[in-house]
Protein backbone atom coordinates (compact mmCIF):
# COMPACT_ATOMS: atom_id res chain seq x y z
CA UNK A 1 0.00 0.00 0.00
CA UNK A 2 2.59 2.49 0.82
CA UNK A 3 4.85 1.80 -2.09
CA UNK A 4 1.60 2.09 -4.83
CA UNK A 5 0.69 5.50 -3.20
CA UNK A 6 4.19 6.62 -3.28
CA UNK A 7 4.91 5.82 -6.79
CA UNK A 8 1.36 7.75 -7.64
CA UNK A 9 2.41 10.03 -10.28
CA UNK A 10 0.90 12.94 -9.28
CA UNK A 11 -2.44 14.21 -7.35
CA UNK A 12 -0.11 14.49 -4.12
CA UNK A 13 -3.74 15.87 -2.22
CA UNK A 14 -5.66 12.54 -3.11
CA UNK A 15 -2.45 10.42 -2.37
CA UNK A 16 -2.22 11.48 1.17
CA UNK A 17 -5.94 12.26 1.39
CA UNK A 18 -6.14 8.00 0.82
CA UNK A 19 -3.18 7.36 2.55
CA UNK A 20 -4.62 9.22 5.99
CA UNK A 21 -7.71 7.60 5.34
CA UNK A 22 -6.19 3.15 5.11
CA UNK A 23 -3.27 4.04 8.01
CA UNK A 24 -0.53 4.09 5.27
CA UNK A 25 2.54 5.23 6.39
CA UNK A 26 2.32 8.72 5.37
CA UNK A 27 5.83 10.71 6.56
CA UNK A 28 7.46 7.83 3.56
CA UNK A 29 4.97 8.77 1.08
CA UNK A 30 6.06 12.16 1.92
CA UNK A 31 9.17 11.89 1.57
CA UNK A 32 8.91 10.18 -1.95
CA UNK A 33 6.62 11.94 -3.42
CA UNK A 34 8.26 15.56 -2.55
CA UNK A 35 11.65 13.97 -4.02
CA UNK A 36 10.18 13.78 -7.57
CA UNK A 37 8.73 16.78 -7.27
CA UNK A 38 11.44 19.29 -6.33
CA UNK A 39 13.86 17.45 -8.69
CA UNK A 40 11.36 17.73 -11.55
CA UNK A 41 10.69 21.70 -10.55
CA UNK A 42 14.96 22.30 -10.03
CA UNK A 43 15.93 19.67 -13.33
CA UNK A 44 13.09 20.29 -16.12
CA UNK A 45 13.50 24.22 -16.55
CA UNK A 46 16.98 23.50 -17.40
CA UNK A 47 16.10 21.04 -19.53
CA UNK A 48 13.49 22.46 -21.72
CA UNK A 49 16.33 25.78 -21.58
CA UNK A 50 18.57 23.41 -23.83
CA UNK A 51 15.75 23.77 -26.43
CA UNK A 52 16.30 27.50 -26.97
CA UNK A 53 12.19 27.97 -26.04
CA UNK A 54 11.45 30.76 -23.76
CA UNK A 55 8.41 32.87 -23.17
CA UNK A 56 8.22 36.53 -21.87
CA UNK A 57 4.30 37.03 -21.84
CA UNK A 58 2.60 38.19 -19.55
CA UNK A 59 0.93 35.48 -16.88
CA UNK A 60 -2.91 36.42 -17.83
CA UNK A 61 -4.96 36.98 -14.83
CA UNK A 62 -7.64 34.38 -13.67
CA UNK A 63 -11.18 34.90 -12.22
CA UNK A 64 -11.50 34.67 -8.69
CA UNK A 65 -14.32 33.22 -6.94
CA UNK A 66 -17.27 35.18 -5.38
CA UNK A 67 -17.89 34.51 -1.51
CA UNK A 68 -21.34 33.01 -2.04
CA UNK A 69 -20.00 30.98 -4.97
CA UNK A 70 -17.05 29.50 -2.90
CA UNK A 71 -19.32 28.23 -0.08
CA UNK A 72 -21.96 26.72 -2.54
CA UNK A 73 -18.42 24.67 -3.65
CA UNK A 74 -17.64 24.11 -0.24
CA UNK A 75 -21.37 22.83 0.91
CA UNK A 76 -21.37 20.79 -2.57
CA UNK A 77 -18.34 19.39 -1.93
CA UNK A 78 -18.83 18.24 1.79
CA UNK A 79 -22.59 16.65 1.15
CA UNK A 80 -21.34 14.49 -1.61
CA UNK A 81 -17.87 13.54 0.05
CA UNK A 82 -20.87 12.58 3.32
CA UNK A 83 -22.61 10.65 0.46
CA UNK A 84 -18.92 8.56 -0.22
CA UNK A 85 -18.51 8.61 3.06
CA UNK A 86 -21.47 6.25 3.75
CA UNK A 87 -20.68 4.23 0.72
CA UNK A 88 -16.96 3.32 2.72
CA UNK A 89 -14.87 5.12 -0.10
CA UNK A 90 -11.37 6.05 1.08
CA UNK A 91 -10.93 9.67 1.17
CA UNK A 92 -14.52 10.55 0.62
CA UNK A 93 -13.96 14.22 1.06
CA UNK A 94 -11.31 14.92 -1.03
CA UNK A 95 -12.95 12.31 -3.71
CA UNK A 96 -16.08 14.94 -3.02
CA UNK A 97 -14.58 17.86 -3.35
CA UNK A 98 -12.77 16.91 -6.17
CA UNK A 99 -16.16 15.21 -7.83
CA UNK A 100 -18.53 18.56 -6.95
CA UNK A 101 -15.62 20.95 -8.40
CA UNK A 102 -15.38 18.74 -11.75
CA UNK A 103 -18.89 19.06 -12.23
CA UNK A 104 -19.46 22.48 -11.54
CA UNK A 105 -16.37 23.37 -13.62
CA UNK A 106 -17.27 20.59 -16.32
CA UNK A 107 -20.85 21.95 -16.98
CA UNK A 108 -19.47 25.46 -17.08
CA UNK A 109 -21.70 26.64 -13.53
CA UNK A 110 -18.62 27.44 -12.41
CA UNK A 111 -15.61 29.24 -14.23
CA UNK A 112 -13.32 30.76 -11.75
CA UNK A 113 -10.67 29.80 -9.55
CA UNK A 114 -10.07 30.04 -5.59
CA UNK A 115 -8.60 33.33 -4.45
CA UNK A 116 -4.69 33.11 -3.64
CA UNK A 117 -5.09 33.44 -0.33
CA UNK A 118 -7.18 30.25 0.15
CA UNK A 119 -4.86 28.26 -2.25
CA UNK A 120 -2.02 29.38 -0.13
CA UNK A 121 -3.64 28.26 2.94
CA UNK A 122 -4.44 24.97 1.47
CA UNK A 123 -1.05 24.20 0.40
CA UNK A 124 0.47 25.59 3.91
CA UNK A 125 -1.89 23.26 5.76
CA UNK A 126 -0.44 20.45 3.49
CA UNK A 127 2.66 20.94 3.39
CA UNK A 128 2.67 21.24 7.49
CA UNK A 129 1.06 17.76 7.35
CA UNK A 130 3.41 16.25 5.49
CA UNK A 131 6.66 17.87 7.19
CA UNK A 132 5.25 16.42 10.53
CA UNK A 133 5.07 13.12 9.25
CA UNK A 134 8.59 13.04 7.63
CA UNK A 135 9.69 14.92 10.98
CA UNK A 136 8.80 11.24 13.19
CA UNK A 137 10.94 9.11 10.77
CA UNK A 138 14.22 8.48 12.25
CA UNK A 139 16.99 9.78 10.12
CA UNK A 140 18.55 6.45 9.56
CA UNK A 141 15.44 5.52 7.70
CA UNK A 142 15.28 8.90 6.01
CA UNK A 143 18.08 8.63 4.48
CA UNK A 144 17.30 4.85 3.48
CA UNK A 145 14.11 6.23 1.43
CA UNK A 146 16.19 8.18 -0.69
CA UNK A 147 17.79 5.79 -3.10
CA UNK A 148 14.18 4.15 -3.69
CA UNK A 149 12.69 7.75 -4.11
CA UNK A 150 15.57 8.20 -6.85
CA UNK A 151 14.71 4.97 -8.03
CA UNK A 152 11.57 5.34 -8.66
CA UNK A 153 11.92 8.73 -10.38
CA UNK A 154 14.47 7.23 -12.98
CA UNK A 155 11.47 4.86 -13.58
CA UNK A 156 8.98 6.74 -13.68
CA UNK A 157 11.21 9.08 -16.30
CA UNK A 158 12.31 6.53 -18.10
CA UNK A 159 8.35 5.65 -19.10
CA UNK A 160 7.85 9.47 -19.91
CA UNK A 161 10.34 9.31 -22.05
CA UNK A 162 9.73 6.40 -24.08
CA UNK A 163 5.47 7.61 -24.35
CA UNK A 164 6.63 11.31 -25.13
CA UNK A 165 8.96 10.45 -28.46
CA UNK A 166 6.05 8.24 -30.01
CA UNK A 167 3.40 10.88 -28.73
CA UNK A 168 5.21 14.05 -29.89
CA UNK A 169 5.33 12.56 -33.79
CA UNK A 170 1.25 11.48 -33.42
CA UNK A 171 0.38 14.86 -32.22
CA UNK A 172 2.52 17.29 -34.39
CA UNK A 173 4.35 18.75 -31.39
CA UNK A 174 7.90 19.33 -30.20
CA UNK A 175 9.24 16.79 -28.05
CA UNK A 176 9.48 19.50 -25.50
CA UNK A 177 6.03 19.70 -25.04
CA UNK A 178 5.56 16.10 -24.68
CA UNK A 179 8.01 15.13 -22.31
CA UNK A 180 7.02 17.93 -20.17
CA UNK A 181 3.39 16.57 -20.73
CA UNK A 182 4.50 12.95 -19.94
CA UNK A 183 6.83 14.21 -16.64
CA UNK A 184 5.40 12.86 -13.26
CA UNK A 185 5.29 15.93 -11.82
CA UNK A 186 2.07 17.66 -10.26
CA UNK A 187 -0.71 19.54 -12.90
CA UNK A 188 -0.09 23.48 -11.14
CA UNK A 189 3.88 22.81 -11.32
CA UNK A 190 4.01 21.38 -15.18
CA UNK A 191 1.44 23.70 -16.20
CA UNK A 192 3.50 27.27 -14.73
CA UNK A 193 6.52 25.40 -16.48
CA UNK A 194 5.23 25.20 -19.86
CA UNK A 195 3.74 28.43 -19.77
CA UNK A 196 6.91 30.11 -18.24
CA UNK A 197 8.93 27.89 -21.23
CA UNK A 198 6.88 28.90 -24.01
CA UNK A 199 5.64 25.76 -25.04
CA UNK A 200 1.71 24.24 -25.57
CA UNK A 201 0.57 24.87 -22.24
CA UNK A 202 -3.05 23.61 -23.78
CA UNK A 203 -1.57 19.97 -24.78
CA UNK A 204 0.91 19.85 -21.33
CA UNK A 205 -2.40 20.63 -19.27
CA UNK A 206 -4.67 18.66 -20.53
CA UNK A 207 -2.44 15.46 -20.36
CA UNK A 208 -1.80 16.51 -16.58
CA UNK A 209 -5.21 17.50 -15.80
CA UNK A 210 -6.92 14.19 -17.23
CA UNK A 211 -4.00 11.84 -15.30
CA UNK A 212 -5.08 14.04 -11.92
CA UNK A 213 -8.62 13.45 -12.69
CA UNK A 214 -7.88 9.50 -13.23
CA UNK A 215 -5.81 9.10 -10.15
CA UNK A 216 -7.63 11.52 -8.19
CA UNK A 217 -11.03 9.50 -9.26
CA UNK A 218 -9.83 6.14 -9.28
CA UNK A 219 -7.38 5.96 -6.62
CA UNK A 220 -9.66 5.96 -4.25
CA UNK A 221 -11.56 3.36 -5.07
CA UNK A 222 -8.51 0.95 -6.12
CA UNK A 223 -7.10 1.47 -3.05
CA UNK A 224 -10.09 0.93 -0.94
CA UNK A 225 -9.91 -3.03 -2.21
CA UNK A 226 -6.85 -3.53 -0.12
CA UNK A 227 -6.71 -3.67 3.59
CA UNK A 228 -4.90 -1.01 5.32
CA UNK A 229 -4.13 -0.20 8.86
CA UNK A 230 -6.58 1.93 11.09
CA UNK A 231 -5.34 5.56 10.18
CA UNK A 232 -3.01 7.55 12.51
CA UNK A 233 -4.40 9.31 15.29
């Protein structure tokens, strides 16, 4: 259980939302999951520099959420994660949130995004969860994680790059954009990358945004087949 949710590519929220939710050991998920991620953010901007592609637009503004809007979200969200939550679904109120917001974006009732301030909030609380976890692993296993974090990156890599050659020729696109498409790396991250690169941000974020809704859909239910330990307290 712990080594399928660490090798999740992507959807870090649902990974540790499930992982809370079946007892898995979250501080090593942690610790795996934030080692692809801040070598993909520190290695793949270099990378794509070797192409010669650069952008200096402007980053165009996004639509902010009303108040009244945001708590419809927020009520939507919580009565169908109460719904999973009676059906024994792991992580039923992420999986809720995530399912209400999909909709409501999907069918176009809702267009806008959540003001910065809530967004950083969000990712402060997470990111505090997660540093306490990897905080009560003793160093001596710390430091054992990190060759099978590594590991699993050149994996993981390694399929990107074999998908991305094959994809880029289908599509008509530079192998830039597809590998940074293909990279394991989370859907805000790639998607700021691609944009800040100058390449397709249209073709790198919709491959990222339909593998977070798969995994952040269906790992919940996959995971909910295995037995897992009574979550942390």
């Amino acid at each position: 259980l712990d080594a399928l949710l660490a090798a999740a590519p992507g959807a870090l929220a649902t990974v540790l939302a499930v992982a809370q939710s079946k007892g898995a050991n979250i501080g090593r998920i942690s610790v795996v999951q934030l080692f692809r991620l801040l070598v993909l953010v520190a290695l793949l901007p270099s990378l794509m520099q070797l192409t010669g592609l650069h952008s200096d637009a402007p980053v165009p503004p996004a639509k902010i959420l009303d108040p009244w809007t945001m708590l419809l979200l927020l009520l939507a969200g919580f009565g169908v994660g109460l719904v999973l939550d009676r059906m024994g679904v792991a992580a039923p109120m992420m999986f809720g949130a995530t399912l209400a917001s999909a909709v409501a974006h999907g069918t176009g009732l809702v267009e806008c995004s959540l003001p910065p301030a809530v967004q950083i909030a969000v990712l402060v609380m997470l990111g505090s969860t997660m540093g306490g976890r990897v905080g009560a692993i003793p160093r001596r296993e710390l430091m054992g994680l990190f060759p099978l974090a590594a590991g699993g990156l050149l994996v993981s890599l390694g399929v990107a790059f074999a998908f991305a050659w094959p994809a880029a020729l289908l599509a008509g696109v530079s192998y830039a954009d597809s590998m940074t498409a293909f990279a394991p790396g989370g859907l805000e991250a790639m998607a700021m990358l691609a944009f800040a690169m100058g390449l397709d941000t249209l073709y790198v974020g919709s491959h990222h945004l339909m593998r977070f809704l798969i995994i952040g859909f269906a790992m919940p239910v996959l995971i909910d087949r295995i037995p897992g330990r009574p979550p942390e307290r």
